[in-house]
Protein backbone atom coordinates (compact mmCIF):
# COMPACT_ATOMS: atom_id res chain seq x y z
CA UNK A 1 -43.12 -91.28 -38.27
CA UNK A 2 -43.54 -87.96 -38.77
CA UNK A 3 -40.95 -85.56 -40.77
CA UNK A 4 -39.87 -82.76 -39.19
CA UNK A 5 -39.30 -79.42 -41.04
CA UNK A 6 -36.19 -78.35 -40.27
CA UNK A 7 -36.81 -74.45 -38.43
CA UNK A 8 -34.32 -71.97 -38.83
CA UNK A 9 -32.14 -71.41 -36.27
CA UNK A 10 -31.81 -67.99 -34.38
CA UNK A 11 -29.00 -67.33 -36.33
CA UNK A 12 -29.93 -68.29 -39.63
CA UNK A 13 -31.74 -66.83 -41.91
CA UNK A 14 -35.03 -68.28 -43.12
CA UNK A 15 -35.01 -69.05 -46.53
CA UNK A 16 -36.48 -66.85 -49.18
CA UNK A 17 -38.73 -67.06 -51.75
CA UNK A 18 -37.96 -66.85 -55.31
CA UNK A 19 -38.30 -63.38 -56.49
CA UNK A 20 -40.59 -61.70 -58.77
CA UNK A 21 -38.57 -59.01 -61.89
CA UNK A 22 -40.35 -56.32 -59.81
CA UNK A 23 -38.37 -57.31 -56.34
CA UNK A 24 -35.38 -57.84 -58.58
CA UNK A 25 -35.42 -54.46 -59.79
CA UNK A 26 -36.41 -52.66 -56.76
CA UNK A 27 -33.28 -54.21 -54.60
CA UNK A 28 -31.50 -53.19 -57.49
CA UNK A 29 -32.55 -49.39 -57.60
CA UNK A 30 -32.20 -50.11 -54.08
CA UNK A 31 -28.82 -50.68 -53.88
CA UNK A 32 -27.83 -47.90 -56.69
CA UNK A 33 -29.74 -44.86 -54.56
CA UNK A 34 -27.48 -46.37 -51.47
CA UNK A 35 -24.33 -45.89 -53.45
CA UNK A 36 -24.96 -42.86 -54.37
CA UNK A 37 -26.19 -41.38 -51.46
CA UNK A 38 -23.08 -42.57 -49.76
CA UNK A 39 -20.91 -41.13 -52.36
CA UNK A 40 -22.84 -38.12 -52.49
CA UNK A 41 -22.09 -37.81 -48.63
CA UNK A 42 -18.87 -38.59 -48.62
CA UNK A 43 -18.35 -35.58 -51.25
CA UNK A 44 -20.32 -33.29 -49.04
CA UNK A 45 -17.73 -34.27 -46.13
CA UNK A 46 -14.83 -33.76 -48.30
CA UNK A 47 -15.92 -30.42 -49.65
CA UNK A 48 -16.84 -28.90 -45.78
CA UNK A 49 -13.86 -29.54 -44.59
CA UNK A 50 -12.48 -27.93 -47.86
CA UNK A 51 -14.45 -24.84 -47.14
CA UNK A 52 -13.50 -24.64 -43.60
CA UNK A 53 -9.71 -24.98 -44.29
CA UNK A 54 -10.04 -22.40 -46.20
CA UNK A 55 -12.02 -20.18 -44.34
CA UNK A 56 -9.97 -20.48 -41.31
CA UNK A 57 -6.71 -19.85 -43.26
CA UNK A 58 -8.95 -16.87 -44.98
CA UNK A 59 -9.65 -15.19 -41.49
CA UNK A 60 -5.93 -16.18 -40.25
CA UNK A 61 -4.74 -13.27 -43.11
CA UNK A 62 -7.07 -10.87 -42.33
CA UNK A 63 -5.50 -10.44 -38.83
């Protein structure tokens, strides 16, 4: 008989390959620029809604 190879389901994933130092350390540069990007957004959030708080309480006086 013949052996079959088992195929990855639709919902599986296929298995990888071992990885080379270079793929190591790109998926881990990888990861650190997406942590800080989302960081650095999440700052950029925080401080625009600082500024317009305080521009609309700013503009609230002035009247």
């Amino acid at each position: 008989m013949t052996k079959k190879k088992a195929s990855p389901g639709l919902f599986r994933e296929a298995p990888q390959k071992p990885k080379s130092p270079f793929e190591k350390t790109a998926a881990a540069a990888k990861l650190i620029l997406e942590s800080e990007a989302s960081a650095r957004a999440e700052q950029t959030a925080k401080l625009k809604a600082a500024r317009l708080a305080r521009d609309t309480s700013s503009s609230d006086q002035e009247e």
